[in-house]
N, C-alpha and C. Protein backbone atom coordinates (compact mmCIF):
# COMPACT_ATOMS: atom_id res chain seq x y z
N UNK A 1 -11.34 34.89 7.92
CA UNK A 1 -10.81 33.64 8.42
C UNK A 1 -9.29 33.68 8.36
N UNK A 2 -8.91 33.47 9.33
CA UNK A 2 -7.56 33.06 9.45
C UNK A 2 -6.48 32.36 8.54
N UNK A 3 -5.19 32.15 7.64
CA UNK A 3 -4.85 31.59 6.91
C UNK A 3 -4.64 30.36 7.34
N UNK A 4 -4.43 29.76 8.38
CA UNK A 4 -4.12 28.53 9.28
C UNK A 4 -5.65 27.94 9.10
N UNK A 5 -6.60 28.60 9.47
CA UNK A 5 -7.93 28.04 9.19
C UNK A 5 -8.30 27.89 7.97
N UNK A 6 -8.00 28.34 7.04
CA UNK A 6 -7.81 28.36 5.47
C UNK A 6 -6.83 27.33 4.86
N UNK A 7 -5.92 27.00 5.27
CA UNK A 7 -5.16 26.22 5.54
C UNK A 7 -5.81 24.32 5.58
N UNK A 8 -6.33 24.86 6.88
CA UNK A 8 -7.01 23.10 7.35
C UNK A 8 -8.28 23.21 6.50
N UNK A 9 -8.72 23.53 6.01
CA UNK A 9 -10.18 23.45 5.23
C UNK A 9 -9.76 22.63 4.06
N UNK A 10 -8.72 23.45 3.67
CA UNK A 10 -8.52 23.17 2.12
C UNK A 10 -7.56 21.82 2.43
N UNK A 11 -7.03 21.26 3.20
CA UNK A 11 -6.25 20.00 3.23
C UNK A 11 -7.66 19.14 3.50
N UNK A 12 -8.49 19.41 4.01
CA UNK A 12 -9.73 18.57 4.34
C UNK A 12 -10.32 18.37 3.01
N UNK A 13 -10.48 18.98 2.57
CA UNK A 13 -11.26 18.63 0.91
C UNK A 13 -10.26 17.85 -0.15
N UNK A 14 -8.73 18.10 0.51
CA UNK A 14 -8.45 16.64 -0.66
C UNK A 14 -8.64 15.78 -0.95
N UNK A 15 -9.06 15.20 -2.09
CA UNK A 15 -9.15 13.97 -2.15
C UNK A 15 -7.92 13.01 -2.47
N UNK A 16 -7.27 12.06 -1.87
CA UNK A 16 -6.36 11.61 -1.61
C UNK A 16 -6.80 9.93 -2.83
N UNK A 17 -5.95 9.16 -3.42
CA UNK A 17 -6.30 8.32 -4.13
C UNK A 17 -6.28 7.24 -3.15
N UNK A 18 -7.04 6.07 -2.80
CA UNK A 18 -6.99 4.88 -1.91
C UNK A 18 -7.35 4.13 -2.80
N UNK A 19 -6.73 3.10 -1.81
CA UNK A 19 -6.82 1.35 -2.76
C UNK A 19 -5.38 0.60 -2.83
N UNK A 20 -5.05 -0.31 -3.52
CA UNK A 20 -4.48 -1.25 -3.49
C UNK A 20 -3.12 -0.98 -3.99
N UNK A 21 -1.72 -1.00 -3.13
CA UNK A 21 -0.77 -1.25 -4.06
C UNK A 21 0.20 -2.54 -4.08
N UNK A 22 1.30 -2.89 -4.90
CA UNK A 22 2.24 -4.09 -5.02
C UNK A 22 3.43 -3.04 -4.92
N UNK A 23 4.32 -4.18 -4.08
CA UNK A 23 6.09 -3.85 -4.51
C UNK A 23 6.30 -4.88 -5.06
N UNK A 24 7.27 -5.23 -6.35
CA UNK A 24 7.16 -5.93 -7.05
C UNK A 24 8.73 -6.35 -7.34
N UNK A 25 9.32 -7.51 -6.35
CA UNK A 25 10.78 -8.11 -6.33
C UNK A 25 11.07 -8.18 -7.97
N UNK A 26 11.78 -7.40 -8.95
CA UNK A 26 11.71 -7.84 -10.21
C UNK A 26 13.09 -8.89 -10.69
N UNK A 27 13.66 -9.20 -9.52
CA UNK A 27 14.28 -10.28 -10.05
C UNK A 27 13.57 -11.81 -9.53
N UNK A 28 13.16 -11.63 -8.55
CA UNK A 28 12.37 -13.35 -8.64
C UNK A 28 10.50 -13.13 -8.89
N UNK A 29 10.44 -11.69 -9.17
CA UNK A 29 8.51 -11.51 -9.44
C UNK A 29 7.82 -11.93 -8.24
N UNK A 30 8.11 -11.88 -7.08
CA UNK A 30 7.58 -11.87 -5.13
C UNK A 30 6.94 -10.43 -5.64
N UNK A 31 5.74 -10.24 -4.59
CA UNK A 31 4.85 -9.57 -4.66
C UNK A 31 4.79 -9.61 -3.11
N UNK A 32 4.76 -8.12 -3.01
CA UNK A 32 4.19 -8.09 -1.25
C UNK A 32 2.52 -6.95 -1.51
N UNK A 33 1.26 -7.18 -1.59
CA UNK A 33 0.40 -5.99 -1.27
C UNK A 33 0.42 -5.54 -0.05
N UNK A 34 -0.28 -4.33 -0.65
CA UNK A 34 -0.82 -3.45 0.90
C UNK A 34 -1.83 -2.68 0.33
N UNK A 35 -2.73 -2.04 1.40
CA UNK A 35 -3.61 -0.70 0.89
C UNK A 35 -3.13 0.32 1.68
N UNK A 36 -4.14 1.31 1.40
CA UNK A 36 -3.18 2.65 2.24
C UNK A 36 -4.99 3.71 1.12
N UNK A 37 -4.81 4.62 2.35
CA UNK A 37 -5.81 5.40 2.11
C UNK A 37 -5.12 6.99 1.56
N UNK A 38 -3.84 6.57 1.04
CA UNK A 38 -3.63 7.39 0.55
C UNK A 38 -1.91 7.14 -0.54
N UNK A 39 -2.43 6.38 -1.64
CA UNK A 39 -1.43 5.64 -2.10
C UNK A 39 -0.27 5.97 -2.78
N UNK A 40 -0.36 7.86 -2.77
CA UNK A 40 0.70 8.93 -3.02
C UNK A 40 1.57 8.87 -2.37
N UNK A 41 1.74 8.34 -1.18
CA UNK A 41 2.28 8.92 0.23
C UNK A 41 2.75 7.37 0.86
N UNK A 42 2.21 6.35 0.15
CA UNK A 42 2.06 4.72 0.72
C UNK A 42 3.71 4.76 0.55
N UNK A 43 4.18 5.10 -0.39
CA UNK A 43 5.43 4.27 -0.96
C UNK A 43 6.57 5.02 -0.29
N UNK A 44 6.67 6.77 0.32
CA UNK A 44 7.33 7.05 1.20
C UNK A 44 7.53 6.26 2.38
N UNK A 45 6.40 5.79 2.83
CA UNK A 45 6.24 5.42 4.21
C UNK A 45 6.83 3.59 3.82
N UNK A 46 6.45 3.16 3.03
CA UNK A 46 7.18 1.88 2.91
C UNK A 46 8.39 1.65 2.86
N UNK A 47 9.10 2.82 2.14
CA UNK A 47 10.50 3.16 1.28
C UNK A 47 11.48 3.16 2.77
N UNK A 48 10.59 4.11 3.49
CA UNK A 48 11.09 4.40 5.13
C UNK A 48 11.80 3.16 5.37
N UNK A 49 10.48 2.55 5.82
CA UNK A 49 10.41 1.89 7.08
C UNK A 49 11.76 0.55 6.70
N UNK A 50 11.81 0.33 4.92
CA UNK A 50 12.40 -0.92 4.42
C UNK A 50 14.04 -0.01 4.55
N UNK A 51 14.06 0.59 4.43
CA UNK A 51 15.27 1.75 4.76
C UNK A 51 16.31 1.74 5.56
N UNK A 52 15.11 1.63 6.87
CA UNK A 52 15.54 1.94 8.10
C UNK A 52 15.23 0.58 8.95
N UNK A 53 15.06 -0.73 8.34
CA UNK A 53 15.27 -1.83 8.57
C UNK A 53 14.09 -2.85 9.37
N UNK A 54 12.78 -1.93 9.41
CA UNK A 54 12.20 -2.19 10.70
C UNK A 54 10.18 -2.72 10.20
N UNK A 55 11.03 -2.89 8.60
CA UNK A 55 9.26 -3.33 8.12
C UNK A 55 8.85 -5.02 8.46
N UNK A 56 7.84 -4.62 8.48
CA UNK A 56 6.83 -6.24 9.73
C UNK A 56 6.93 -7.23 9.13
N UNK A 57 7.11 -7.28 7.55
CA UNK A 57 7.04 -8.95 6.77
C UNK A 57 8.92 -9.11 6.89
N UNK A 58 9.47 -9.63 7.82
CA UNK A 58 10.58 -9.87 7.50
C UNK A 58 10.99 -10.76 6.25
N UNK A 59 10.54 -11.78 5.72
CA UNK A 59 11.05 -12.24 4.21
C UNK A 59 11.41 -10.85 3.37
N UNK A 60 10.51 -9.80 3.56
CA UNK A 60 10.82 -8.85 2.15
C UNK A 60 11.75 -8.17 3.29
N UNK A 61 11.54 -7.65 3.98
CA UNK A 61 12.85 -6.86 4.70
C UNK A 61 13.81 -7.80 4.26
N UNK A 62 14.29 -9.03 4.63
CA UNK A 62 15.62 -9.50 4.40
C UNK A 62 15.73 -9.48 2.99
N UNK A 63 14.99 -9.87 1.57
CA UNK A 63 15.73 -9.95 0.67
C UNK A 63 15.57 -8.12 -0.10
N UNK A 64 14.88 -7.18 0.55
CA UNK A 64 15.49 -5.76 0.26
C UNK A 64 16.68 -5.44 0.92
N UNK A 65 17.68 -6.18 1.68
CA UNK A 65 18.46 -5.57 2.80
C UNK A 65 19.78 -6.28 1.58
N UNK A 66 19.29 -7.57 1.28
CA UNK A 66 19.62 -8.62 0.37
C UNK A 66 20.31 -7.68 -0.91
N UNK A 67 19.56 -7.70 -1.49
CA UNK A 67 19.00 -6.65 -2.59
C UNK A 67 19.75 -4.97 -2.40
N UNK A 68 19.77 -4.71 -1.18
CA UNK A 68 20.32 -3.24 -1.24
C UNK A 68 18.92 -2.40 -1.81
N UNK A 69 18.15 -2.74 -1.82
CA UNK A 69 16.85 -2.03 -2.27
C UNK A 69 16.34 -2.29 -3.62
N UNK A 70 17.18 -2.71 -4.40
CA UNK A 70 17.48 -2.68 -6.13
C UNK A 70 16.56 -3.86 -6.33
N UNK A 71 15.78 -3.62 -7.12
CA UNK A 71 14.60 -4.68 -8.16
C UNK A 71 13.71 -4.22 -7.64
N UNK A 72 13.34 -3.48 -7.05
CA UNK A 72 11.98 -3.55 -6.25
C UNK A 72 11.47 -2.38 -6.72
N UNK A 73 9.98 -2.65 -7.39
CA UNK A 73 8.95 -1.40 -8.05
C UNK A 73 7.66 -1.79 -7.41
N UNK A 74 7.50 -0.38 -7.10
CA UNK A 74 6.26 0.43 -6.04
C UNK A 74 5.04 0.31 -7.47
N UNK A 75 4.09 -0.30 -7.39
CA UNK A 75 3.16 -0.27 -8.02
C UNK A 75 1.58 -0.08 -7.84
N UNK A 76 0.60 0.84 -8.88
CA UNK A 76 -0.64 1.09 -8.00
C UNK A 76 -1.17 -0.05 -8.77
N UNK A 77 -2.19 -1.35 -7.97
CA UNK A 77 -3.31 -1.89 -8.05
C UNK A 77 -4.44 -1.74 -8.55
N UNK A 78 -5.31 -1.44 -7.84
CA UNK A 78 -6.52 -0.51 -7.87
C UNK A 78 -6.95 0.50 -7.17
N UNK A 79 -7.53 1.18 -7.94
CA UNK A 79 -7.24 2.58 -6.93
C UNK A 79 -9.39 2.78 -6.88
N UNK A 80 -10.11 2.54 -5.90
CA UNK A 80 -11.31 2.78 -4.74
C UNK A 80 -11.91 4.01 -5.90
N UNK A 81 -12.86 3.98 -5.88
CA UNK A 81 -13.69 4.71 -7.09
C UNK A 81 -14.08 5.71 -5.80
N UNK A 82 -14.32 6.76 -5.67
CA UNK A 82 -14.56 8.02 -5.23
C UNK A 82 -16.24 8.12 -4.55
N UNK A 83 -16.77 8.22 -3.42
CA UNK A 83 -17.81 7.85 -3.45
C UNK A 83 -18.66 9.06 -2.45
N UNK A 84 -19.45 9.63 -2.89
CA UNK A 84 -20.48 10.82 -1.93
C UNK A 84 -21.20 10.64 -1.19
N UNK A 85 -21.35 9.10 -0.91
CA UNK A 85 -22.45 8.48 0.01
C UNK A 85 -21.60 8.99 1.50
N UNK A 86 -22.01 9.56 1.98
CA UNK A 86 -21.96 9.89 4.04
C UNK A 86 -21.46 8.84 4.73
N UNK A 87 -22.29 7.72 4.18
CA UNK A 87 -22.52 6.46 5.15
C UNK A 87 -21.07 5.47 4.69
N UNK A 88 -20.48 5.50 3.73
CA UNK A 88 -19.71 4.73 3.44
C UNK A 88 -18.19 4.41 4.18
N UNK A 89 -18.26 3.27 4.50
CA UNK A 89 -17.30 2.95 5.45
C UNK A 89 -15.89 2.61 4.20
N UNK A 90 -15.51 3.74 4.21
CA UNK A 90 -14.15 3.94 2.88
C UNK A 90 -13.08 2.84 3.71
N UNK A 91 -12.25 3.09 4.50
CA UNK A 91 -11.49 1.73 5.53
C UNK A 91 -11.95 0.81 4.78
N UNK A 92 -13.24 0.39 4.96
CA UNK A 92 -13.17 -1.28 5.21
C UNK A 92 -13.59 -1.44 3.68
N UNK A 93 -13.80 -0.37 2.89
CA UNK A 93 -13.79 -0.70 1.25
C UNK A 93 -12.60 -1.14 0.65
N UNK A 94 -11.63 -0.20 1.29
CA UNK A 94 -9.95 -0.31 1.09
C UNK A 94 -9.46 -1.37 1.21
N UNK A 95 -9.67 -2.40 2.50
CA UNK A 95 -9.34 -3.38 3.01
C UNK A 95 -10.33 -4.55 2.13
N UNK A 96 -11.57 -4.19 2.23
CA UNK A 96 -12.01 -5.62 0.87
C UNK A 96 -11.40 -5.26 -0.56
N UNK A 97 -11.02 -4.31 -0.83
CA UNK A 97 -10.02 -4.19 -2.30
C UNK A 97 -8.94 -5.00 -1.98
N UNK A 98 -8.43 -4.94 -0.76
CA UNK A 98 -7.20 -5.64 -0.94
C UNK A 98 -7.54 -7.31 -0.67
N UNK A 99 -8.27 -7.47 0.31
CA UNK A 99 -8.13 -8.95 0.59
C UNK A 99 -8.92 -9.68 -1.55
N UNK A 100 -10.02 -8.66 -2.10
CA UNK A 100 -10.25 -9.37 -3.66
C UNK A 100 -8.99 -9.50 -4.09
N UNK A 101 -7.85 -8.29 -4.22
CA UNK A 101 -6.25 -8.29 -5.05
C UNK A 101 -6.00 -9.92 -4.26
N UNK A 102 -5.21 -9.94 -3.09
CA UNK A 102 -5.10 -11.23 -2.51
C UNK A 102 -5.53 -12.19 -3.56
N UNK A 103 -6.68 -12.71 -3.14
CA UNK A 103 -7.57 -13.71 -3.69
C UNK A 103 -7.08 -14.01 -5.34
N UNK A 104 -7.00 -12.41 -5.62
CA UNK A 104 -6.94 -13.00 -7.51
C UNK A 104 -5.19 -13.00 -7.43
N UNK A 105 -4.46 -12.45 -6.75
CA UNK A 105 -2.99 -12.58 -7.23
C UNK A 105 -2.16 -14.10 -6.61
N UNK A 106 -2.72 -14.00 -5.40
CA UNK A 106 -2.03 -15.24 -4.47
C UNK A 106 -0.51 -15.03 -4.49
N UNK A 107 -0.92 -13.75 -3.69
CA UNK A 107 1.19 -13.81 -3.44
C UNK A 107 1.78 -14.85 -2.53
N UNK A 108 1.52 -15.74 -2.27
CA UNK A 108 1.68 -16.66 -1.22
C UNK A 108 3.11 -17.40 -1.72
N UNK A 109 3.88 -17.99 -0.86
CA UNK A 109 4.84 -19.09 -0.99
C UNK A 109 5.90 -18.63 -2.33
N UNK A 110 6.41 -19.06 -3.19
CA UNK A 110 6.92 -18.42 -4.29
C UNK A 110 6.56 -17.42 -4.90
N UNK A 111 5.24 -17.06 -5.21
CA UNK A 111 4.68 -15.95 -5.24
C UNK A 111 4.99 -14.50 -4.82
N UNK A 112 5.19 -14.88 -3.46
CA UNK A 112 5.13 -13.84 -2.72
C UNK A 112 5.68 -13.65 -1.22
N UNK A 113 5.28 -12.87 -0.64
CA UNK A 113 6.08 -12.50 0.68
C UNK A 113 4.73 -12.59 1.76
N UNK A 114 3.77 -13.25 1.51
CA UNK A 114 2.44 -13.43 2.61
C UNK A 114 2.32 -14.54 2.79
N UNK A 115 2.03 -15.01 4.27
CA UNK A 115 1.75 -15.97 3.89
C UNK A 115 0.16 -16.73 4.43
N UNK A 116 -0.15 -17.59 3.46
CA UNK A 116 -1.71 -18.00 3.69
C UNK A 116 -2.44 -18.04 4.73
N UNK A 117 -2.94 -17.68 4.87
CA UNK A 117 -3.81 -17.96 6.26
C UNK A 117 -4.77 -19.01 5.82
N UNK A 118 -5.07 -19.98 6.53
CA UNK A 118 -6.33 -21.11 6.99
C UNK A 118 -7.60 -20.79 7.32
């Protein structure tokens, strides 16, 4: 086998950690979640995007831009228990981890950088 094919095999069998993380405003304690199916790699891609000016919750974009980046800690949640079942729809496990975090944290309004839905 080819090393390139040796290559993609063995990136296929990683197991990558998923589930829930917080950035965590540590001067006013605002909470923004997210999940990410791969929560090694979540906080590059957040770090980016808040970086380079162009992340979707504008409240936390403006007070990281605010901020200069400073107070703000990348934190893991819960991290999706590992599972061998075939059938398991991992996505939408990820996504009910996060909407339970939601529910029990309520980053909403002072809280946080989400806001409630009806």
């Amino acid at each position: 086998m080819s090393q390139k094919k040796d290559l993609k095999m063995t990136y296929k069998e990683i197991q990558f950690r998923k589930g829930v993380y917080q950035l965590r405003n540590t001067r006013n304690n605002k909470l923004y979640i997210g999940s990410s199916m791969d929560l090694d790699r979540a906080w590059n891609s957040l770090n980016l995007q808040l970086k380079m000016g162009n992340f979707a919750n504008t409240l936390l974009q403006q007070e990281w831009n605010d901020q200069q980046g400073q107070d703000f800690v990348y934190e893991i949640v819960e991290v999706l228990k590992e599972t061998n079942d075939p059938q398991a729809d991992v996505k939408a496990d990820v996504k009910t981890l996060e909407r339970l975090v939601m529910m029990e944290l309520q980053p909403f309004g002072d809280k946080g950088y989400h806001t409630q839905k009806l």
